[in-house]
N, C-alpha and C. Protein backbone atom coordinates (compact mmCIF):
# COMPACT_ATOMS: atom_id res chain seq x y z
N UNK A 1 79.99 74.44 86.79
CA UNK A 1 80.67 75.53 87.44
C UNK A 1 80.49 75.44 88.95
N UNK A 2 80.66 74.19 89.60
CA UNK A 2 80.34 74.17 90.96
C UNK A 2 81.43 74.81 92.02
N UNK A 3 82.39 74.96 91.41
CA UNK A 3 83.53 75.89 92.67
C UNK A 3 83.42 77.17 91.99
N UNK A 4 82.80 77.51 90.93
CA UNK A 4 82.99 79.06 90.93
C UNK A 4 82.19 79.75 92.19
N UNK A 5 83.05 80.64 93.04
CA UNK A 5 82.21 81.54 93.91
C UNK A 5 81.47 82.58 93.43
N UNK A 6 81.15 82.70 92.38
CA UNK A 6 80.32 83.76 91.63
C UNK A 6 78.70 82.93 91.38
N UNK A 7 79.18 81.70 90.82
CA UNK A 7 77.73 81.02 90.20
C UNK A 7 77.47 80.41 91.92
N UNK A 8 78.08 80.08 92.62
CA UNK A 8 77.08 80.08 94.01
C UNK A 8 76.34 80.89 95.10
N UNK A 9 77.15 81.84 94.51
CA UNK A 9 76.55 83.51 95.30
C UNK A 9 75.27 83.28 94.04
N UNK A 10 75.14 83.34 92.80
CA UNK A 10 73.94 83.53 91.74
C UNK A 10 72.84 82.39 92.54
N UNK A 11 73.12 81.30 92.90
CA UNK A 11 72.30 80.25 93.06
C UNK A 11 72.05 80.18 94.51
N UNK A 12 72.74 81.50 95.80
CA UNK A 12 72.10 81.22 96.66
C UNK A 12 72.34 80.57 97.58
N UNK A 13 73.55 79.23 97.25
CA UNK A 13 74.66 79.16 97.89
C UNK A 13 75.79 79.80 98.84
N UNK A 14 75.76 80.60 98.63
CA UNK A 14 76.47 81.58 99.73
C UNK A 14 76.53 82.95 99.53
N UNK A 15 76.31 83.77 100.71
CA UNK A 15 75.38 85.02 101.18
C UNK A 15 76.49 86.11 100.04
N UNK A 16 75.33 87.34 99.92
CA UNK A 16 75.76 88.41 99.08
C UNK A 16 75.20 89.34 99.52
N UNK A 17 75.79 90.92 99.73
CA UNK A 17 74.89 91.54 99.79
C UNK A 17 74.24 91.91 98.68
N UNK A 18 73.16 92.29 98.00
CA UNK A 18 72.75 92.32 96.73
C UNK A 18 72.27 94.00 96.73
N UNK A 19 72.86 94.27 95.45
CA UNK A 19 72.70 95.59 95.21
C UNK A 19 71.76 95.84 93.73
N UNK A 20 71.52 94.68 92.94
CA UNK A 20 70.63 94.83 91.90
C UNK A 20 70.57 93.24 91.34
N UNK A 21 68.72 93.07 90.44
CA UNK A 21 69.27 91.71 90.61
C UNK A 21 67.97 91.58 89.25
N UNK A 22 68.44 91.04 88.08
CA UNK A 22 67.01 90.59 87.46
C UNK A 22 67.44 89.06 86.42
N UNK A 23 66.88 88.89 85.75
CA UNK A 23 67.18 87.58 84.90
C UNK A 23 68.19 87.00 84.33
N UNK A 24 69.31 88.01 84.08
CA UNK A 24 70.41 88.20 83.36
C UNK A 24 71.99 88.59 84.08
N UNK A 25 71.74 89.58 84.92
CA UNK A 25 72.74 90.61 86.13
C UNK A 25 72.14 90.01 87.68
N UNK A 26 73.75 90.29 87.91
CA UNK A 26 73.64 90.16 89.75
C UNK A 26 74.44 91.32 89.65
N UNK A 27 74.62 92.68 91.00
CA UNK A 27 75.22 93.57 91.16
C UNK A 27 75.31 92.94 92.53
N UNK A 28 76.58 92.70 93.16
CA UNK A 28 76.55 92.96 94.85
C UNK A 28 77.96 93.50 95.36
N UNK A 29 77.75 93.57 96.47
CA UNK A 29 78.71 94.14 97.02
C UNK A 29 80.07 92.95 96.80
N UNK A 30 81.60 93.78 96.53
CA UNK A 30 82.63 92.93 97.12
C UNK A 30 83.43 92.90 98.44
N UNK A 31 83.66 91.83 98.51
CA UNK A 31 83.59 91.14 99.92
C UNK A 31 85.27 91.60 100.39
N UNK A 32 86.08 92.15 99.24
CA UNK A 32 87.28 92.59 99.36
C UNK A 32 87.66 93.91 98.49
N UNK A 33 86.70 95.28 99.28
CA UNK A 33 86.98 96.34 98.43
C UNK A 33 88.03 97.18 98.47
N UNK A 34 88.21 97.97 97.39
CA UNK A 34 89.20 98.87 97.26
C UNK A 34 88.34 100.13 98.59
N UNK A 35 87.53 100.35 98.34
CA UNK A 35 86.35 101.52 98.98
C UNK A 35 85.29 101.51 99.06
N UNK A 36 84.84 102.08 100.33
CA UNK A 36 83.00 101.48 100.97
C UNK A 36 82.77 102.20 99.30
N UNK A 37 81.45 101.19 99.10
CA UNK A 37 80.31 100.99 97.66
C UNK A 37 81.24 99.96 96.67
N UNK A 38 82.06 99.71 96.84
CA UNK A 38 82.45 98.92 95.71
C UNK A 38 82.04 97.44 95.13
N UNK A 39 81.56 97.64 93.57
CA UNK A 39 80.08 96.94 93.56
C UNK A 39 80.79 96.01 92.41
N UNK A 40 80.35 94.45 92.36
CA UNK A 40 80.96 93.56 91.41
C UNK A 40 79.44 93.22 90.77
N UNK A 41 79.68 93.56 88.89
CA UNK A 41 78.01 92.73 88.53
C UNK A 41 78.60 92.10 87.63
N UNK A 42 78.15 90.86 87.83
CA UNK A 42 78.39 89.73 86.80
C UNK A 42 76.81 89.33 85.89
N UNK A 43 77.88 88.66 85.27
CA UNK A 43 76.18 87.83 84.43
C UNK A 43 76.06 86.44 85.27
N UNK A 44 74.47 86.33 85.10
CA UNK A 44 74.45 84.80 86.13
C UNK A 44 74.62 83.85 85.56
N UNK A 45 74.79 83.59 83.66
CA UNK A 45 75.32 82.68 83.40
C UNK A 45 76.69 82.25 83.52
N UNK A 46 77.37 81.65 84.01
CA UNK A 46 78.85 81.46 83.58
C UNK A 46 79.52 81.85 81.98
N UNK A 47 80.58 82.90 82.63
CA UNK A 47 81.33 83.21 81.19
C UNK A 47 82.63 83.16 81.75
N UNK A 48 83.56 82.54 81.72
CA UNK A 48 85.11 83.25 81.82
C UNK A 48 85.26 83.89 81.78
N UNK A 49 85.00 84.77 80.72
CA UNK A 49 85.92 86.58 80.40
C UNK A 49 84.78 87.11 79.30
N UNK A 50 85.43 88.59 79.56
CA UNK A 50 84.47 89.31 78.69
C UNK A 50 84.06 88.62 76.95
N UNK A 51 84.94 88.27 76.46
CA UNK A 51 84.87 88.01 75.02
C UNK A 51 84.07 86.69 74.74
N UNK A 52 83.70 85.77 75.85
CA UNK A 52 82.95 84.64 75.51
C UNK A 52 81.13 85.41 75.62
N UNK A 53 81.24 86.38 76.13
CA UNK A 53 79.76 86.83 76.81
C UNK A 53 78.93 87.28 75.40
N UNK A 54 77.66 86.50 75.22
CA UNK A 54 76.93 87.01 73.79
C UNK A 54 76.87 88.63 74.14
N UNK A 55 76.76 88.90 72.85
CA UNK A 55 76.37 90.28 73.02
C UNK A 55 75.37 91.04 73.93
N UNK A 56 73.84 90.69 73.68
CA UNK A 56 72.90 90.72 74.48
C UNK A 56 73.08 90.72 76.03
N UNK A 57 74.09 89.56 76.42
CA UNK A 57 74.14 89.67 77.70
C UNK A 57 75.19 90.62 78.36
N UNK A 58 76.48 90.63 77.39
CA UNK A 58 77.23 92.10 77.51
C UNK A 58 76.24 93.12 77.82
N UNK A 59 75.64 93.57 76.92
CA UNK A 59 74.74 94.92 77.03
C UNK A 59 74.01 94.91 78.19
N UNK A 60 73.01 93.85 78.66
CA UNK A 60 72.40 93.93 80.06
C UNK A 60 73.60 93.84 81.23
N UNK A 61 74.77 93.80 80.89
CA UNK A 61 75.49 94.11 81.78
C UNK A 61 76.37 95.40 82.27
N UNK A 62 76.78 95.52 80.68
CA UNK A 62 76.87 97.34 80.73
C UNK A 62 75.27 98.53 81.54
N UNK A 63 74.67 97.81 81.11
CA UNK A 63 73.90 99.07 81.21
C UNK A 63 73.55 99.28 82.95
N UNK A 64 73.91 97.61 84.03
CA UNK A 64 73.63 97.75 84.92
C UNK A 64 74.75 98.46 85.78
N UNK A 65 76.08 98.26 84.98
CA UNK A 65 77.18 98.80 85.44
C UNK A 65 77.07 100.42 85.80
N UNK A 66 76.66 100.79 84.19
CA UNK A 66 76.53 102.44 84.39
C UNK A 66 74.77 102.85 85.99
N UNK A 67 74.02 101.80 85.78
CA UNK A 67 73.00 102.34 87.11
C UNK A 67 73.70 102.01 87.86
N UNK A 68 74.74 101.51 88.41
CA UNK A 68 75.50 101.34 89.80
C UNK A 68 76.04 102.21 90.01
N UNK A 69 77.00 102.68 88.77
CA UNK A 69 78.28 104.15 88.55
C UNK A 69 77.17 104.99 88.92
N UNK A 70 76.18 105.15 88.27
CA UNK A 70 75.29 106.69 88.60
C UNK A 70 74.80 106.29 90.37
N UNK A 71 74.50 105.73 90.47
CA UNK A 71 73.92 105.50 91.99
C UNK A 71 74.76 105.67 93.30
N UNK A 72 76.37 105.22 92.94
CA UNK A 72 77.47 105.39 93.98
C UNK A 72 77.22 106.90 93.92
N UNK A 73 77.24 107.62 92.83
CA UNK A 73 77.16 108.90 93.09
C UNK A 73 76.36 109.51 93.88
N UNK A 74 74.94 109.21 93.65
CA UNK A 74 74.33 109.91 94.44
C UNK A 74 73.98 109.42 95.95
N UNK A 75 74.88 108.16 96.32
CA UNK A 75 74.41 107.70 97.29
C UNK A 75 74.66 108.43 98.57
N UNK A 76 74.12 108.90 99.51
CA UNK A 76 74.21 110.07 100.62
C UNK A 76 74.78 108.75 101.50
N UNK A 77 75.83 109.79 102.01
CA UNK A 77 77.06 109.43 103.12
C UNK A 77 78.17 108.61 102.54
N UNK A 78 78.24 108.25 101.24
CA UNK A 78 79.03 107.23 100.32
C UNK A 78 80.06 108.85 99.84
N UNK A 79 80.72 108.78 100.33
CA UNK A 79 81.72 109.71 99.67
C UNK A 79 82.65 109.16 98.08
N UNK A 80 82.40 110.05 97.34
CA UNK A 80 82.64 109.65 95.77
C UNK A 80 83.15 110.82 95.42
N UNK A 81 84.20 110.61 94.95
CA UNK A 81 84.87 112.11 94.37
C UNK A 81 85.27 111.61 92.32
N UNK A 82 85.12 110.38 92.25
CA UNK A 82 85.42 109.17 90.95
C UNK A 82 85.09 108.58 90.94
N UNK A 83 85.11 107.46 90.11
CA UNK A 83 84.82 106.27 89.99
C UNK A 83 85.76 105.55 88.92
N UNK A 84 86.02 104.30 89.62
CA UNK A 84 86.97 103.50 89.05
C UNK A 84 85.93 102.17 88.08
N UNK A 85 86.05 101.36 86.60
CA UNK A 85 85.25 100.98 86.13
C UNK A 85 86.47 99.82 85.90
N UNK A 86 86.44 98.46 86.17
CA UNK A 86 87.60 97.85 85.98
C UNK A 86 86.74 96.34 85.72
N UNK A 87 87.15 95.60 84.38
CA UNK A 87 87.10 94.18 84.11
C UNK A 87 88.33 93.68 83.62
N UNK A 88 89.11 92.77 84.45
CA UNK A 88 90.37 91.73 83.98
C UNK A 88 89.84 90.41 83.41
N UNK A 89 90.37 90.36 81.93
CA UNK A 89 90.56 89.16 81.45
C UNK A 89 91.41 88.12 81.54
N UNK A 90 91.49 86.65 82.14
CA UNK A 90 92.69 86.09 82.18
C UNK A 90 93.72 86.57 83.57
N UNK A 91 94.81 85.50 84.04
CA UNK A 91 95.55 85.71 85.20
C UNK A 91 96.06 86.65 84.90
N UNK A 92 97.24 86.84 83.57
CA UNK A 92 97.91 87.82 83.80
C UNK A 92 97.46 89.45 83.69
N UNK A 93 96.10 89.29 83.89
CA UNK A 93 95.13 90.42 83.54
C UNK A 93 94.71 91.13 84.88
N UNK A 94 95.36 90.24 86.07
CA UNK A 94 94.71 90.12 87.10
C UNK A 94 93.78 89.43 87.67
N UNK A 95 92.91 88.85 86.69
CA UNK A 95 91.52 87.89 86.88
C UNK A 95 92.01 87.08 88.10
N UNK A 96 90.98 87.09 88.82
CA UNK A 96 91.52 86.25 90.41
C UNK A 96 90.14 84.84 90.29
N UNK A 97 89.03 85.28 89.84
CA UNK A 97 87.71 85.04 90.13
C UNK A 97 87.74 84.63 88.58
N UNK A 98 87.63 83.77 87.93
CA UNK A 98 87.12 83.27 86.29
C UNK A 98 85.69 83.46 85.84
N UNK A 99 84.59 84.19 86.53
CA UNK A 99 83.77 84.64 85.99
C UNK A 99 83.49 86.18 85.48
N UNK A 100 83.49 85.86 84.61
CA UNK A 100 83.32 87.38 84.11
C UNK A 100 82.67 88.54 84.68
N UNK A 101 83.40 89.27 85.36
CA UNK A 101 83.02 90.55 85.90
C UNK A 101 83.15 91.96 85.93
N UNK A 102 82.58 92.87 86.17
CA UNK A 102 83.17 94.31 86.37
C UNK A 102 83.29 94.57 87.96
N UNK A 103 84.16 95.32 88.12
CA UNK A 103 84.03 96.74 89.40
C UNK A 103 83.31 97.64 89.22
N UNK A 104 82.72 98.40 90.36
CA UNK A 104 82.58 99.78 90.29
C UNK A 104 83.05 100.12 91.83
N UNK A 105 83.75 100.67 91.24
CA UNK A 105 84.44 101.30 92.65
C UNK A 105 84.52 102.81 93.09
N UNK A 106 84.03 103.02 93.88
CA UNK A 106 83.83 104.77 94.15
C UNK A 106 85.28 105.28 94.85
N UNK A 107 85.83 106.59 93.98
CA UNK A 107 87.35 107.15 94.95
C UNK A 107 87.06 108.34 94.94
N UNK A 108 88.16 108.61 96.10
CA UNK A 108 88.27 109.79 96.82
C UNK A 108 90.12 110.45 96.27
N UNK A 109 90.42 111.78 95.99
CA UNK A 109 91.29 111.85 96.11
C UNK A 109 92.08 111.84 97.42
N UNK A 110 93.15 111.16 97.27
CA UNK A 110 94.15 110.89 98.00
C UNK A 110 93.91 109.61 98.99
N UNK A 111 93.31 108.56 98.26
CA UNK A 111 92.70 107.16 99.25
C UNK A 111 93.14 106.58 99.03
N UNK A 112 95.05 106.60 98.19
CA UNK A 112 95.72 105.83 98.34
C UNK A 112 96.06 104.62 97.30
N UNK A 113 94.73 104.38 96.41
CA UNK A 113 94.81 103.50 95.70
C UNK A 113 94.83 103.66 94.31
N UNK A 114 95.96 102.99 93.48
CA UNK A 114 96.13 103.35 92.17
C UNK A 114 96.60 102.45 91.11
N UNK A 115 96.25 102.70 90.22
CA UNK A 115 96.23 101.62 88.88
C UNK A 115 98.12 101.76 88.13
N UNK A 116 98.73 101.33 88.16
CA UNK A 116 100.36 101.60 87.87
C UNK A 116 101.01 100.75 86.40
N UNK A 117 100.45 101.27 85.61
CA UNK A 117 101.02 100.10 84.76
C UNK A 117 102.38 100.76 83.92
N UNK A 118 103.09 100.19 83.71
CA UNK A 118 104.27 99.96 82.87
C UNK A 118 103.89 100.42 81.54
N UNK A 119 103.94 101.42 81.07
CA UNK A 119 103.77 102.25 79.52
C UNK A 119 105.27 101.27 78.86
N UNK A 120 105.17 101.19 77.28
CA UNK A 120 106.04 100.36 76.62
C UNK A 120 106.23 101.41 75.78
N UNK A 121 107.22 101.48 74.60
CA UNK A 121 107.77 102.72 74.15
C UNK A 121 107.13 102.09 72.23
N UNK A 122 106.27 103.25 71.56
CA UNK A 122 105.94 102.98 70.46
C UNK A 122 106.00 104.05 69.76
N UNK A 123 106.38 103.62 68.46
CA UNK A 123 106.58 104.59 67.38
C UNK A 123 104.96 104.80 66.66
N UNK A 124 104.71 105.57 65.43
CA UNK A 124 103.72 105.90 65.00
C UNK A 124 103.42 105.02 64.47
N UNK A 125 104.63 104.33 63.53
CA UNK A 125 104.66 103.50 62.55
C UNK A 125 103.87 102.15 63.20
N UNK A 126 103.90 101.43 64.42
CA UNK A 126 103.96 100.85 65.18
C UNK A 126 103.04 100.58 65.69
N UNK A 127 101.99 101.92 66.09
CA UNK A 127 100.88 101.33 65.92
C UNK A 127 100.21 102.11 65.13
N UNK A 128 100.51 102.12 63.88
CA UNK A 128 99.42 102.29 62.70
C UNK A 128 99.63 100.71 62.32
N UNK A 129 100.22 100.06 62.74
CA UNK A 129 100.47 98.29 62.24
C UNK A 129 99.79 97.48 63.36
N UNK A 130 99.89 97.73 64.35
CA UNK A 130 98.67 97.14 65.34
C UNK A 130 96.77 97.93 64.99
N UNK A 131 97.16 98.86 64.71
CA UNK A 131 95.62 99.37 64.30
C UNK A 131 95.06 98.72 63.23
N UNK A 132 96.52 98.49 61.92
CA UNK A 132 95.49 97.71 60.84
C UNK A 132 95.56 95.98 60.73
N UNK A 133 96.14 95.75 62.15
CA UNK A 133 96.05 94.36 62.42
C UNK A 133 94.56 94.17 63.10
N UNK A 134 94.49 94.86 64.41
CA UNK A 134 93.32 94.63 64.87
C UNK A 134 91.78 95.57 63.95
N UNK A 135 92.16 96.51 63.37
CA UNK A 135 91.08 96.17 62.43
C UNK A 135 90.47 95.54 61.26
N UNK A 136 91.88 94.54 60.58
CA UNK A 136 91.75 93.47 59.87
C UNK A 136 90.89 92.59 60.86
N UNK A 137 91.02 92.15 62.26
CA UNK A 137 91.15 91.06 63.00
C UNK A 137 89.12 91.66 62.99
N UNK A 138 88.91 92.27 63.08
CA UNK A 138 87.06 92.85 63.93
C UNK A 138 86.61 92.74 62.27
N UNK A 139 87.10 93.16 61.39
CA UNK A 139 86.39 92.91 59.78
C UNK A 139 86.33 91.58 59.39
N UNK A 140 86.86 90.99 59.82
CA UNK A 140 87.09 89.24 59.70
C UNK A 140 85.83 88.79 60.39
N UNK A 141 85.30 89.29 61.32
CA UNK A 141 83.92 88.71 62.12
C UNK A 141 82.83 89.19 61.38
């Protein structure tokens, strides 16, 4: 993984500000935020996307996500009125960066920035057939 800019920020290779850091999680600042505090934590192993990540290391990553979410909050002079919680899988997901990551991004109403997606038109029928597809698909594991 030598051009990922994620596993060289992990190894020290090039500067981060670091906002949390232990065996498993890096939390640091991004270098292109939506809003001052906005915090990227990855795992320091290389994963592509959420669904390759063992479980175990999912969870030490959730849980650092939510101490970041709680901490933007209370951080004095960090104005937080929300918080935005965002991981893209894949390009057309948005994924810019191929290591698996989250946001935490602190908002304010009216700061301009917003999530816009295209709603598709579904019947009941429609997705009670995607529900017992994808819960065929999770009983299969």
């Amino acid at each position: 993984m030598n051009a990922c800019i994620f596993c060289k920020i992990v190894a020290g290779q090039l500067p981060a500000h670091r906002v949390y850091e232990d065996e498993d999680v890096l939390a640091f600042m991004d270098i292109n935020p939506i809003n001052h505090g906005h915090v990227l934590i990855i795992p320091k192993v290389h994963y592509a996307e959420l669904r390759s990540i063992p479980l175990a290391t999912s969870t030490a990553v959730w849980e650092v996500v939510k101490k970041v979410e709680q901490a933007i909050w209370q951080t004095p002079g960090l104005s937080c009125e929300g918080t935005n919680i965002l991981q893209n899988n894949g390009a057309a997901a948005g994924q810019d960066v191929f290591h698996a990551h989250f946001h935490v991004i602190p908002r304010l109403s009216g700061d301009g920035s917003r999530f816009r997606f295209k709603l598709v038109h579904s019947t009941d029928e429609t997705r009670k057939e995607w529900a017992e597809s994808i819960k065929n698909q999770m009983d299969a594991k």
